[in-house]
N, C-alpha and C. Protein backbone atom coordinates (compact mmCIF):
# COMPACT_ATOMS: atom_id res chain seq x y z
N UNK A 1 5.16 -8.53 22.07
CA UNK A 1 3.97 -9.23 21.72
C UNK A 1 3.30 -8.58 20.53
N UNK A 2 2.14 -8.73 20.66
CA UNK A 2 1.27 -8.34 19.12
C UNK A 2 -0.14 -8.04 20.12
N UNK A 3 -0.65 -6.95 19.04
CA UNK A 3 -1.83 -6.21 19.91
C UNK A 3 -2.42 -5.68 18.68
N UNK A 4 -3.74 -5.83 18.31
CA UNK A 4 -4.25 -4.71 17.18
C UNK A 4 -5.05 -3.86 16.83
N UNK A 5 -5.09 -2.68 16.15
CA UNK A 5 -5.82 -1.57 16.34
C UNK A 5 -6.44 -1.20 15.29
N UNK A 6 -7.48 -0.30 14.77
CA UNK A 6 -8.38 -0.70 13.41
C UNK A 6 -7.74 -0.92 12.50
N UNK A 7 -8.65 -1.34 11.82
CA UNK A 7 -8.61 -1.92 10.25
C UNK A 7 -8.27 -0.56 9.39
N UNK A 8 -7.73 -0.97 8.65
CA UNK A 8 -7.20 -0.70 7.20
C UNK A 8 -8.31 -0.91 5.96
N UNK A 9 -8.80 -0.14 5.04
CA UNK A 9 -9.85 -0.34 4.58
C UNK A 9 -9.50 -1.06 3.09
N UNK A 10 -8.05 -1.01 2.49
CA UNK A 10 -8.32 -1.66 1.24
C UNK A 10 -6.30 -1.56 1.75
N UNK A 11 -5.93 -2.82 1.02
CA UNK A 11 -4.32 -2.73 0.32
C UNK A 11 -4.62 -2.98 -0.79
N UNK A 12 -3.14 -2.73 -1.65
CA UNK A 12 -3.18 -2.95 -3.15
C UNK A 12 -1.87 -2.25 -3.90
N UNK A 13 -1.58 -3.00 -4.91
CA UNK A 13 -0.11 -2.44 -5.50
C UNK A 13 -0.25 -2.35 -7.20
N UNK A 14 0.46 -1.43 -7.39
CA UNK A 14 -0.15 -1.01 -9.13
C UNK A 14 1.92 -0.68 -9.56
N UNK A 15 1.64 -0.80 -10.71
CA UNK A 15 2.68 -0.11 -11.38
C UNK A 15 2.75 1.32 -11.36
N UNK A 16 4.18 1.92 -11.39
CA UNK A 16 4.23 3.10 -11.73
C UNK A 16 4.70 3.66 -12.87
N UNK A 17 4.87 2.98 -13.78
CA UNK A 17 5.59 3.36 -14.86
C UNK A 17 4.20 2.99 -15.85
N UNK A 18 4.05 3.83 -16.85
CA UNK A 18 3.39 3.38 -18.18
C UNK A 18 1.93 4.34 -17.53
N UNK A 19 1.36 4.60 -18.88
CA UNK A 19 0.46 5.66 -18.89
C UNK A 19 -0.84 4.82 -19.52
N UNK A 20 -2.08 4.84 -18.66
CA UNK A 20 -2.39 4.72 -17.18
C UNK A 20 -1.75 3.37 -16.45
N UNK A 21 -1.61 3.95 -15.22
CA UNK A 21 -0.96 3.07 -14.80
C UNK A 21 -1.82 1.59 -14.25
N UNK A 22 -1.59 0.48 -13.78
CA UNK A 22 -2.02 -0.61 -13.53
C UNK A 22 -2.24 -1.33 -12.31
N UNK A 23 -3.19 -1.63 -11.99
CA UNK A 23 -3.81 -2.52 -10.47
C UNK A 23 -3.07 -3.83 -10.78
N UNK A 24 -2.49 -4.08 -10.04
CA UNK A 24 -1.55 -5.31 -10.21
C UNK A 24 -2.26 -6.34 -9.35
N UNK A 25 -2.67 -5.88 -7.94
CA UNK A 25 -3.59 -7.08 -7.03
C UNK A 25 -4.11 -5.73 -6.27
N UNK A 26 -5.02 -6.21 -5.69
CA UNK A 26 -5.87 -5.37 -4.61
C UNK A 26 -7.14 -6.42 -3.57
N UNK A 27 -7.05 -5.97 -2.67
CA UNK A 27 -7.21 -6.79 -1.26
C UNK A 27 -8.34 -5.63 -0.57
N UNK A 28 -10.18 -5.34 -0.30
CA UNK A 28 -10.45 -4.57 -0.03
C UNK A 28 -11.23 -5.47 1.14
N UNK A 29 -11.19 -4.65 2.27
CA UNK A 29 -11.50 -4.54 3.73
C UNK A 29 -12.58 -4.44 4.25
N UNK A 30 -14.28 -4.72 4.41
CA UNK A 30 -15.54 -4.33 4.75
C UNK A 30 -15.76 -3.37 3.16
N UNK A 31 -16.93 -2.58 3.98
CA UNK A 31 -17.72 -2.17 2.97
C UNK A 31 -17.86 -0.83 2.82
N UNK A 32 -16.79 -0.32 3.64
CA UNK A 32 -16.95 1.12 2.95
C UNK A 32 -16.57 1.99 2.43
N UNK A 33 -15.83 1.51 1.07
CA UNK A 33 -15.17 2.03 0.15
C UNK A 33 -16.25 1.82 -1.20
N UNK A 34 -17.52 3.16 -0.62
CA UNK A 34 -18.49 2.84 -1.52
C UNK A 34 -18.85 4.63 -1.83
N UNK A 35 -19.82 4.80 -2.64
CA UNK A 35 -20.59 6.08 -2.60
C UNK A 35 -21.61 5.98 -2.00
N UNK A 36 -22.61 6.56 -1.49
CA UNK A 36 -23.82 6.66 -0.84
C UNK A 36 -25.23 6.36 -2.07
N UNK A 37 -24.22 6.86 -3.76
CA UNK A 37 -25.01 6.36 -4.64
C UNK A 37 -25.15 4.82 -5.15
N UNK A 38 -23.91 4.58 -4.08
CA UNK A 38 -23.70 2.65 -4.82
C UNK A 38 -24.87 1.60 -4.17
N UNK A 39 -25.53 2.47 -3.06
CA UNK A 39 -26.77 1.34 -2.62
C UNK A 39 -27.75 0.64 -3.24
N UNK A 40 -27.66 -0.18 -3.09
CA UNK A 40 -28.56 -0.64 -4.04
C UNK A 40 -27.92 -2.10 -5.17
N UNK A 41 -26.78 -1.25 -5.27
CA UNK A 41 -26.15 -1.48 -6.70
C UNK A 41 -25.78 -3.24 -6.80
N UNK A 42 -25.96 -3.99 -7.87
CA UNK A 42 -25.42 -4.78 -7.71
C UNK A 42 -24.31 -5.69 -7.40
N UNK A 43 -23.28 -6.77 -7.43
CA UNK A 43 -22.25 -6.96 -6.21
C UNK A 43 -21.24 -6.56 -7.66
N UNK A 44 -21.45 -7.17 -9.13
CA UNK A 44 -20.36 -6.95 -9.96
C UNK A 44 -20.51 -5.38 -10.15
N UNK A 45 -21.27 -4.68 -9.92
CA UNK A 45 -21.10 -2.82 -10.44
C UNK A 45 -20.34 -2.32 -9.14
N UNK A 46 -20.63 -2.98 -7.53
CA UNK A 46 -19.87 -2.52 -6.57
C UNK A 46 -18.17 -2.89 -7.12
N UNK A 47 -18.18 -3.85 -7.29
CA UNK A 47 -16.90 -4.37 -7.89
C UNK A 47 -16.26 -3.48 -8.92
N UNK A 48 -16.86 -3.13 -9.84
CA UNK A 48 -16.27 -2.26 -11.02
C UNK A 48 -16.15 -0.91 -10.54
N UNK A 49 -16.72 -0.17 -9.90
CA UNK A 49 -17.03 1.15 -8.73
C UNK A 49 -15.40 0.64 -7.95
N UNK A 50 -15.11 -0.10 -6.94
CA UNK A 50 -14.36 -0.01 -6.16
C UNK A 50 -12.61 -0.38 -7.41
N UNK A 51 -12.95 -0.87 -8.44
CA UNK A 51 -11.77 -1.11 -9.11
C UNK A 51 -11.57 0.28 -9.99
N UNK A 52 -12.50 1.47 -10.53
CA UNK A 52 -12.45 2.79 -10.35
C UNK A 52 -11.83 3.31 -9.09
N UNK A 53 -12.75 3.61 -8.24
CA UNK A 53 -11.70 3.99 -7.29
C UNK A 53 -10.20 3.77 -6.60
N UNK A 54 -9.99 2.41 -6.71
CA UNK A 54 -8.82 1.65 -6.58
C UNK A 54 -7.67 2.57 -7.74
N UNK A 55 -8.07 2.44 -8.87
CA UNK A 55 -6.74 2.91 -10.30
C UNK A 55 -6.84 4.23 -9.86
N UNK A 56 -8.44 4.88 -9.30
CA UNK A 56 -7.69 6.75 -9.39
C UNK A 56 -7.34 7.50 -8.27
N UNK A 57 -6.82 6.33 -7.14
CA UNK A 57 -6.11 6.67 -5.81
C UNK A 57 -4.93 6.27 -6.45
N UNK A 58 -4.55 5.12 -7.64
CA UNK A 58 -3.00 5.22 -7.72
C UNK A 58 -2.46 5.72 -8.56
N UNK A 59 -3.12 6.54 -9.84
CA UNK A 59 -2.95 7.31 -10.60
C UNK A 59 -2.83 8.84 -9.96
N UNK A 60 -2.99 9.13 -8.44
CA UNK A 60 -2.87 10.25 -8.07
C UNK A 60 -1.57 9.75 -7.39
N UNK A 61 -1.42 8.63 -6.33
CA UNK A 61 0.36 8.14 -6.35
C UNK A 61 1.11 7.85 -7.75
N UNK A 62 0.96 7.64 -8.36
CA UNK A 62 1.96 7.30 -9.62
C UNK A 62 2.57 9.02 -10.15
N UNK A 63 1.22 9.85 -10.04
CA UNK A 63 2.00 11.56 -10.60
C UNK A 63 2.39 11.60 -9.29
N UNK A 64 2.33 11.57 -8.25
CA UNK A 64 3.33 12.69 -6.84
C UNK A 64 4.40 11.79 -7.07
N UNK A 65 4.99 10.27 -7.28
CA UNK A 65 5.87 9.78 -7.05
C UNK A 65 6.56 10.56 -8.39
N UNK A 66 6.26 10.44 -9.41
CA UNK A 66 6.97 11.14 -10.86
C UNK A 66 7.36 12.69 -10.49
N UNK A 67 6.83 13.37 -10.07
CA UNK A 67 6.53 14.38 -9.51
C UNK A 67 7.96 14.96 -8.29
N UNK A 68 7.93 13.80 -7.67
CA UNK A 68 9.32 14.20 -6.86
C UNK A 68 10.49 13.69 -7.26
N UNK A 69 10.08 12.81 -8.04
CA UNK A 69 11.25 12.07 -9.13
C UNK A 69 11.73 13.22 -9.64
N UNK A 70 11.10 13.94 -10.62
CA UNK A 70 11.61 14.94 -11.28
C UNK A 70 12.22 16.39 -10.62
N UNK A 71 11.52 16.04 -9.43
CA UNK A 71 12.17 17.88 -8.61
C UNK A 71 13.31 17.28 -8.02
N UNK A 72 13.67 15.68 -7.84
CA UNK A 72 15.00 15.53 -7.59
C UNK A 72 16.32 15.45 -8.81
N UNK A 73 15.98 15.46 -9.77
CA UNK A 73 16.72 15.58 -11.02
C UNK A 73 16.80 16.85 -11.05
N UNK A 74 15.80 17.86 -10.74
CA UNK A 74 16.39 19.21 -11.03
C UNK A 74 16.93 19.85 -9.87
N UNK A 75 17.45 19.35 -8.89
CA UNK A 75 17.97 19.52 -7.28
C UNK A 75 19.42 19.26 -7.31
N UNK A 76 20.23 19.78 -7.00
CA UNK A 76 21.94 19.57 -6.89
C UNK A 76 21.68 18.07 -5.39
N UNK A 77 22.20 17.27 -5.54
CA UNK A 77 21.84 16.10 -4.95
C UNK A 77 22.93 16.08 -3.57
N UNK A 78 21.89 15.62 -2.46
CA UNK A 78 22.95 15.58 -1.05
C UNK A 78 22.07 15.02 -0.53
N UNK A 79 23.03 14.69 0.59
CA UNK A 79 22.67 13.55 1.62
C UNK A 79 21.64 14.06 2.40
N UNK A 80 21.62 15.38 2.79
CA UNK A 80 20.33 15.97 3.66
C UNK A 80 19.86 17.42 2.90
N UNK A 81 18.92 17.44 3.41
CA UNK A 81 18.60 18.84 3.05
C UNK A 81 18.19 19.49 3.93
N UNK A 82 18.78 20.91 4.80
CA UNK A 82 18.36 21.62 5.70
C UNK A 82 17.82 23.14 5.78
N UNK A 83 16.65 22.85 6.92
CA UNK A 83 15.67 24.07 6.60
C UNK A 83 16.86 24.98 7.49
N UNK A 84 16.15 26.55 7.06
CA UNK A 84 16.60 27.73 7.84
C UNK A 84 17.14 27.40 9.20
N UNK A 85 16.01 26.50 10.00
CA UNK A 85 15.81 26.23 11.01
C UNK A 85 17.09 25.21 12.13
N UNK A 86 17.77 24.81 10.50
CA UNK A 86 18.87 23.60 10.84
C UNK A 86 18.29 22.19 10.77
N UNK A 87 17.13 22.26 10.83
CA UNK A 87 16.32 20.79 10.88
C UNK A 87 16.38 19.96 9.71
N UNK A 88 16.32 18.80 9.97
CA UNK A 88 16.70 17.87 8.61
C UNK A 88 15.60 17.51 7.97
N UNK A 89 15.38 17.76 6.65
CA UNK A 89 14.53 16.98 5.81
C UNK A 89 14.84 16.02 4.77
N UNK A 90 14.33 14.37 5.27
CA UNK A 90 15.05 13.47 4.72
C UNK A 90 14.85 13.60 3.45
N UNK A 91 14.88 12.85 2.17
CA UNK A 91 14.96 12.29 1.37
C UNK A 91 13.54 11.22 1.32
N UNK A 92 12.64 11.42 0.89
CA UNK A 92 11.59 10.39 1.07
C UNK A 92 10.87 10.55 -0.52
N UNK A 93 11.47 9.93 -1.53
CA UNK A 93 10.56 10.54 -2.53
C UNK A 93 9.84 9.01 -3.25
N UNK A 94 10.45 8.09 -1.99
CA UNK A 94 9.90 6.26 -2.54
C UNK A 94 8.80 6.27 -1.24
N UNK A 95 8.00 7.20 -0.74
CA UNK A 95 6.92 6.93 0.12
C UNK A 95 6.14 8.29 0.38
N UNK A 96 5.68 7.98 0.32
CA UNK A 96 4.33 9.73 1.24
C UNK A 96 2.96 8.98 1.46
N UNK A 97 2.00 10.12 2.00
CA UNK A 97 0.56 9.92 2.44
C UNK A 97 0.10 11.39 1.71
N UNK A 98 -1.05 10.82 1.68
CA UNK A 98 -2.10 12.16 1.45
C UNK A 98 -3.57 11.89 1.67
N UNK A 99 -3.90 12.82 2.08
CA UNK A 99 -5.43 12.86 2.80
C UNK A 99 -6.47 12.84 1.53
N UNK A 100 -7.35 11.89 1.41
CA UNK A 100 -8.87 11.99 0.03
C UNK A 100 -9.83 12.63 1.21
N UNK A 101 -10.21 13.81 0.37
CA UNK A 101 -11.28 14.07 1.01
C UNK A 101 -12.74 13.67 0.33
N UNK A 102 -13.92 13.80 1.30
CA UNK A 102 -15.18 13.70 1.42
C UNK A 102 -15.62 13.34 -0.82
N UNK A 103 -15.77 12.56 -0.96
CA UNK A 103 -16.41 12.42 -2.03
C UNK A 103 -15.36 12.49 -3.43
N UNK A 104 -14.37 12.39 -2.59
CA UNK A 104 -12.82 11.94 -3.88
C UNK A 104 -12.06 10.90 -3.85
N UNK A 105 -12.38 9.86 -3.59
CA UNK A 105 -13.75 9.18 -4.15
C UNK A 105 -14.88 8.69 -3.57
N UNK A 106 -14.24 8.64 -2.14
CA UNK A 106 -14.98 7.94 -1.21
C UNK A 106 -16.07 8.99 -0.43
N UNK A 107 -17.16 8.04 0.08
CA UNK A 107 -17.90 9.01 1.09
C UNK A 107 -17.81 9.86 2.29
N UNK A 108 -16.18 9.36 2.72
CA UNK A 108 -15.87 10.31 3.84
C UNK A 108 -14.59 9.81 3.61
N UNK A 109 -13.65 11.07 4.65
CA UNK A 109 -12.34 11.32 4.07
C UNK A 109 -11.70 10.30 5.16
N UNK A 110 -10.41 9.59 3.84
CA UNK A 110 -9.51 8.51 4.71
C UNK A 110 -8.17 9.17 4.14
N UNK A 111 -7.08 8.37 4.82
CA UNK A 111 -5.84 8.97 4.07
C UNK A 111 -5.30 7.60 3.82
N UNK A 112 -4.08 7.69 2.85
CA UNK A 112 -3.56 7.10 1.94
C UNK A 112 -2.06 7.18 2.23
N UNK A 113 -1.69 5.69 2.33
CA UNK A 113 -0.01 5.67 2.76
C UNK A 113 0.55 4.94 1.52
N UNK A 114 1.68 5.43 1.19
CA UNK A 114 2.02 4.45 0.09
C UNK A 114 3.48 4.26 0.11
N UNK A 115 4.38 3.33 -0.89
CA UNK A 115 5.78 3.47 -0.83
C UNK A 115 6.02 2.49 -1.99
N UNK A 116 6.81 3.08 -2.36
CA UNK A 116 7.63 2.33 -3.94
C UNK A 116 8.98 1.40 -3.84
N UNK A 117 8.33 0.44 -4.66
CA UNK A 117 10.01 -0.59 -4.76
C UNK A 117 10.10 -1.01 -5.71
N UNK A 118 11.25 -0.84 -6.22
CA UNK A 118 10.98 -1.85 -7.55
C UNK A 118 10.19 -1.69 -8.84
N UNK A 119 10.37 -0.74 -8.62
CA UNK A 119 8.75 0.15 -9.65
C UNK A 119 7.49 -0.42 -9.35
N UNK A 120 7.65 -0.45 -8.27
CA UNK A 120 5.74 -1.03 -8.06
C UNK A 120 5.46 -0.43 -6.41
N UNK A 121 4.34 0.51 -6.72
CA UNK A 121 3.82 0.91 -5.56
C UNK A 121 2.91 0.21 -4.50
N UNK A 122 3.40 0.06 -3.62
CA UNK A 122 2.49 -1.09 -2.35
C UNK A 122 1.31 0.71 -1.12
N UNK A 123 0.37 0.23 -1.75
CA UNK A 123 -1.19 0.87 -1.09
C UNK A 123 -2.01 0.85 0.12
N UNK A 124 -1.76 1.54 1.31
CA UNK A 124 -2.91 1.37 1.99
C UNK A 124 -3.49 2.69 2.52
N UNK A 125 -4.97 2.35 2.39
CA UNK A 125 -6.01 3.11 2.55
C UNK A 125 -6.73 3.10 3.37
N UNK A 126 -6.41 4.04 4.50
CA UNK A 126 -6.59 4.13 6.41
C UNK A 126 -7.41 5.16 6.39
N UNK A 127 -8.35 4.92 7.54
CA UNK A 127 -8.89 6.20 8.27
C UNK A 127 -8.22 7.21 8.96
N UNK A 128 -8.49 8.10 9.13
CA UNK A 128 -8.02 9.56 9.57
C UNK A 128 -7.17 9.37 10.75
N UNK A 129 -7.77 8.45 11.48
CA UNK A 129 -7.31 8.39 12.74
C UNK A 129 -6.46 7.21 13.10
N UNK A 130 -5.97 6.52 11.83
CA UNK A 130 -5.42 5.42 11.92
C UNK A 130 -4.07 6.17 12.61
N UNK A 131 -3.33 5.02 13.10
CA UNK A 131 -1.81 5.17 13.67
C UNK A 131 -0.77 5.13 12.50
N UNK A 132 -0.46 6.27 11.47
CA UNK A 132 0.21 5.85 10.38
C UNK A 132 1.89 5.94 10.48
N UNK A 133 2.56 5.99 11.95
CA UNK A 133 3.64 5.03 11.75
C UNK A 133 3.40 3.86 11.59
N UNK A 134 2.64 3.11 12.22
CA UNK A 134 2.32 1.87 12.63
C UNK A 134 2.09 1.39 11.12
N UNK A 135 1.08 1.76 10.44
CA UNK A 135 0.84 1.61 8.93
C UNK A 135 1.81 1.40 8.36
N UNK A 136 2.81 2.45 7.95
CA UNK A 136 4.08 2.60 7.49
C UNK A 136 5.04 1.08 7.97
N UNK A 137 5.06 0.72 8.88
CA UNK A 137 5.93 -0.06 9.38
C UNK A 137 5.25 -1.86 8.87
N UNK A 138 4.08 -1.52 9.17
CA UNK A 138 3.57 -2.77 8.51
C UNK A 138 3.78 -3.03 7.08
N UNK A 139 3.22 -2.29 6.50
CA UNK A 139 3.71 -1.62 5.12
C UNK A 139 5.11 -2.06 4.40
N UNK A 140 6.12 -1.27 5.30
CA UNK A 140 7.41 -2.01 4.77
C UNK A 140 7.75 -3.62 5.17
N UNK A 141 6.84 -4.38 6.17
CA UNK A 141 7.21 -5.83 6.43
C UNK A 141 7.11 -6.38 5.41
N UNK A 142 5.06 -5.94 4.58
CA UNK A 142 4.75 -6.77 3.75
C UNK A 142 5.93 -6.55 2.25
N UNK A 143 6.08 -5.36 2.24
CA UNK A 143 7.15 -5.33 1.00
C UNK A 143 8.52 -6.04 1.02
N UNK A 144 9.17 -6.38 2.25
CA UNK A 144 10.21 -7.01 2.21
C UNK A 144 10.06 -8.27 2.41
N UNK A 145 8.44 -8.85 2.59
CA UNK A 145 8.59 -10.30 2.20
C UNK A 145 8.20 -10.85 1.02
N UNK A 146 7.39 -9.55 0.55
CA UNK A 146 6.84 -9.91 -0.75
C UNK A 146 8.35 -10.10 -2.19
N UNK A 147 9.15 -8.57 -1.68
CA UNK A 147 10.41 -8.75 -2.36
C UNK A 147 11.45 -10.41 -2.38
N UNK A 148 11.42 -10.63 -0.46
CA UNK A 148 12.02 -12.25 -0.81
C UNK A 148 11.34 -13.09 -1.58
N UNK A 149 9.92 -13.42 -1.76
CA UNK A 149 9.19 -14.90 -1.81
C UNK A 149 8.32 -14.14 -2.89
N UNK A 150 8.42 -13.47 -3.45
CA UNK A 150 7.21 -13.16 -4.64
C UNK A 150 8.58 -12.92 -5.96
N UNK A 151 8.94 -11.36 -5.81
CA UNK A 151 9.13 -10.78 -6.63
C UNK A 151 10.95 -11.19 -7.10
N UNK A 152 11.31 -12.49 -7.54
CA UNK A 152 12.95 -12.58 -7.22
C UNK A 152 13.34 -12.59 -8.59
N UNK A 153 12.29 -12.24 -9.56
CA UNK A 153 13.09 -12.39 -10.90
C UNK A 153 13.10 -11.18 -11.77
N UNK A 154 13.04 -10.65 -12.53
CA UNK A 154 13.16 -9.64 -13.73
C UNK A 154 11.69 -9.14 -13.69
N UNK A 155 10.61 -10.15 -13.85
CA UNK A 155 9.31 -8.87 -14.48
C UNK A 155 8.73 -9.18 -13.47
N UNK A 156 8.90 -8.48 -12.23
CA UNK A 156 8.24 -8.03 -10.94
C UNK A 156 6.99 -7.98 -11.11
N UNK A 157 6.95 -6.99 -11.76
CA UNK A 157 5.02 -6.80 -12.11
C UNK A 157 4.22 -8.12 -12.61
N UNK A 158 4.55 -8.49 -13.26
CA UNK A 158 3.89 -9.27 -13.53
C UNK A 158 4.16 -10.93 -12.89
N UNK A 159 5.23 -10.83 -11.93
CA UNK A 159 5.34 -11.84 -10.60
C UNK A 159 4.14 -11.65 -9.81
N UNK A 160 3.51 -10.42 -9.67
CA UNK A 160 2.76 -10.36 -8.59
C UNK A 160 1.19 -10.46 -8.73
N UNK A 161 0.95 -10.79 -10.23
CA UNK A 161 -0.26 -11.07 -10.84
C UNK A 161 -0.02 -12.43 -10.74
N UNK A 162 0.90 -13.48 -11.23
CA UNK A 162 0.56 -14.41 -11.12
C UNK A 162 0.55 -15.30 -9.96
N UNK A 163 1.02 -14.66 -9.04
CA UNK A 163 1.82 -14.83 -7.58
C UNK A 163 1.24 -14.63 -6.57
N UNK A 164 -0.71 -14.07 -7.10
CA UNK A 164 -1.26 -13.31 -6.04
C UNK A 164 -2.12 -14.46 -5.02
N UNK A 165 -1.77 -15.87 -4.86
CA UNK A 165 -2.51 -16.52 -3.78
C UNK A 165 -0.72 -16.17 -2.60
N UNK A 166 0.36 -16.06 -3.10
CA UNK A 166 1.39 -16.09 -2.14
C UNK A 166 0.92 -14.55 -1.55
N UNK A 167 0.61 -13.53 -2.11
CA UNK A 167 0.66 -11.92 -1.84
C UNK A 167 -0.62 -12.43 -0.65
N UNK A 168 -1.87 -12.92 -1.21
CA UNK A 168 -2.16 -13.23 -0.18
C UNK A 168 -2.35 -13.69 1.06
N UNK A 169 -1.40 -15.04 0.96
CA UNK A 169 -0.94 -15.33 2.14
C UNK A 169 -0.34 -14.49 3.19
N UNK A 170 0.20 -13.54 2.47
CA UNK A 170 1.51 -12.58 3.25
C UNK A 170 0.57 -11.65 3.64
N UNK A 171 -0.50 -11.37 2.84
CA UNK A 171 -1.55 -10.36 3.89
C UNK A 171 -2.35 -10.89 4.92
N UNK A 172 -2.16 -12.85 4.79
CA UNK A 172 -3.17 -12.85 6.27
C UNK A 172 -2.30 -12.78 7.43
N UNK A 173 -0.43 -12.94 7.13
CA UNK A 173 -0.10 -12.91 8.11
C UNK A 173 0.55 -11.60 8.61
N UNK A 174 0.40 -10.36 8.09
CA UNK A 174 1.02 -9.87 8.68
C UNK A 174 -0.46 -8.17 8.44
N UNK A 175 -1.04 -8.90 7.70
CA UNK A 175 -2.35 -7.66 7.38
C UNK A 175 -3.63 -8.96 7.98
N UNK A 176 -4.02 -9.32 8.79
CA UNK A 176 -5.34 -10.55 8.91
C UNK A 176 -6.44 -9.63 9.53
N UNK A 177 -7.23 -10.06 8.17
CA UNK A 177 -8.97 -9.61 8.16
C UNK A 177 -8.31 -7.63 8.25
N UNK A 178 -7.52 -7.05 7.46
CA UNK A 178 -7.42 -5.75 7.55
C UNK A 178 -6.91 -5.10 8.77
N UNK A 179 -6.66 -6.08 9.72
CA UNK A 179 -6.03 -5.09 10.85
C UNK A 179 -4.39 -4.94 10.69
N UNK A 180 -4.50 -4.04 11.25
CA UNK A 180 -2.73 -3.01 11.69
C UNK A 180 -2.30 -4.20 13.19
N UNK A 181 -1.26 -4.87 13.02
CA UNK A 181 -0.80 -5.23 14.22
C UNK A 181 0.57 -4.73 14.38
N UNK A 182 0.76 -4.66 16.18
CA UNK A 182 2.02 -3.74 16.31
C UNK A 182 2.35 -5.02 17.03
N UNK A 183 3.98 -5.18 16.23
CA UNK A 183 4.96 -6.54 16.08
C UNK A 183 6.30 -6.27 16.66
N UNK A 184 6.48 -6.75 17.41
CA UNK A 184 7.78 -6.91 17.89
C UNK A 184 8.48 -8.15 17.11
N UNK A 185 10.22 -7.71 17.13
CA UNK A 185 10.67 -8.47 16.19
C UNK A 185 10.17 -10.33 16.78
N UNK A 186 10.03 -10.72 17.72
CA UNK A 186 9.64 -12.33 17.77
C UNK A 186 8.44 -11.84 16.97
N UNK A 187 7.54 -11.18 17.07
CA UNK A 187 6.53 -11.91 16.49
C UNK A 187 6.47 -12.07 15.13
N UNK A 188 7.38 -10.89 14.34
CA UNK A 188 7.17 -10.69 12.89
C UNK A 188 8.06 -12.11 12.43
N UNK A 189 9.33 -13.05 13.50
CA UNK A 189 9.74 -13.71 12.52
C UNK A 189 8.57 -14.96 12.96
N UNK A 190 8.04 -14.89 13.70
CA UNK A 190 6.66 -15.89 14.19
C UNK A 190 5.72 -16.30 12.80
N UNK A 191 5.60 -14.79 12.38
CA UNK A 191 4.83 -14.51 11.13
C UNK A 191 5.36 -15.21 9.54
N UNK A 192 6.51 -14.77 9.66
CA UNK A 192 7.46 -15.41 8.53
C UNK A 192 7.63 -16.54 8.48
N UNK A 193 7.61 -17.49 9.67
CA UNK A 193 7.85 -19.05 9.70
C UNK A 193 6.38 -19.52 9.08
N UNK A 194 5.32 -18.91 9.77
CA UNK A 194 4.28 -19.30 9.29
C UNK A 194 3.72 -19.24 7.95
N UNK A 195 4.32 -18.02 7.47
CA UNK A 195 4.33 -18.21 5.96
C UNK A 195 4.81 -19.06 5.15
N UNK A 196 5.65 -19.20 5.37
CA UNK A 196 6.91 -20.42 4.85
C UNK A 196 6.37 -21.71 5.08
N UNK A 197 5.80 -22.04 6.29
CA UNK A 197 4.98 -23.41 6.22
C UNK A 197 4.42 -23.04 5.44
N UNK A 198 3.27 -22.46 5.63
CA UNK A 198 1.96 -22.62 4.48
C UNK A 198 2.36 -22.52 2.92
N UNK A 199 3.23 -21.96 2.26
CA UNK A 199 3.79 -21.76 1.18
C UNK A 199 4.45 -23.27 1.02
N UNK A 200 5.13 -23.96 2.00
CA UNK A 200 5.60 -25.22 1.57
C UNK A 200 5.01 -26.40 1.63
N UNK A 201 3.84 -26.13 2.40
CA UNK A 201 2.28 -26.86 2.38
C UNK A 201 1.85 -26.85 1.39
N UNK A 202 1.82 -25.95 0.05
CA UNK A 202 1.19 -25.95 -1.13
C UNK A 202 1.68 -27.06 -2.07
């Protein structure tokens, strides 16, 4: 079945290539992806404030992804890599998280899941206490439907700018109103049919 547990405070996918890098679409969640100085502020300066914060959460993913890009070019390349310990450390250099703390940018600290395809990084920005397999797993649904029904030709990036009422669709069904739902396979292809109507409804 399907069951769901908090919200997710913002998605969003940027390029990784090209210097600075680019907000391609972004999808933000309630209201508190603010400063304590933004009260007040009007709705287009909240807007320009949260599209700051938005580029310099993915300009800090765009260097760690380059970043392990490059320590794998300078790495003799294998299938695993094992600690002292014998324990395996996969290969993960198309996904990580990292914790923002208190006032970088936000007013209190959330963490940050991300994962790369295609040269384009897909964003979400959870509270501390979110369930981030669960994240992760949602995460990769929306990218492998966005890859079938968005992104099927050559300039990806810019599929997903013009493409962004379908991106949205795909976030009400499998991201709706910001929540994390935990999907068993009926429900996720439940989800997919429903997309597909509504996409052939248009």
């Amino acid at each position: 079945g399907v069951w769901s547990i908090d919200m997710v405070l913002a998605f969003f996918c940027h390029s990784v290539s090209g210097t600075p890098c680019r907000v391609l679409y972004s999808c933000v969640y309630g209201d508190d992806l603010h400063l304590p100085s933004s009260e007040g502020a009007s709705m287009d300066s909240l807007r320009e404030l949260r599209k700051e914060q938005l580029l310099q959460i993915a300009c800090r993913v765009q260097a760690e992804y380059h970043f392990r890009e490059a320590c794998k070019e300078r790495i003799p390349r294998r299938d695993d890599y094992y600690l002292s310990s014998g324990s395996v450390v996969e290969d993960s250099g198309d996904k990580g998280l990292f914790r923002l703390y208190p006032g970088d940018p936000f007013s209190t600290a959330k963490v940050v899941i991300w994962q790369i395809s295609d040269g384009c990084a897909y964003v979400l920005v959870c509270e501390l206490d979110e369930n981030r397999l669960q994240a992760e797993s949602v995460l990769s649904q929306i990218i492998r439907v966005v890859q079938e029904s968005v992104t099927s030709h050559e300039q990806k990036n810019a599929e997903i700018m013009l493409k962004a009422e379908k991106l949205t669709a795909i976030l009400q069904e499998f991201l709706p109103c910001g929540q994390i739902l935990f999907m068993n396979h009926k429900v996720i292809a439940q989800c997919e049919r429903q997309f597909e109507r509504l996409l052939s409804g248009k």
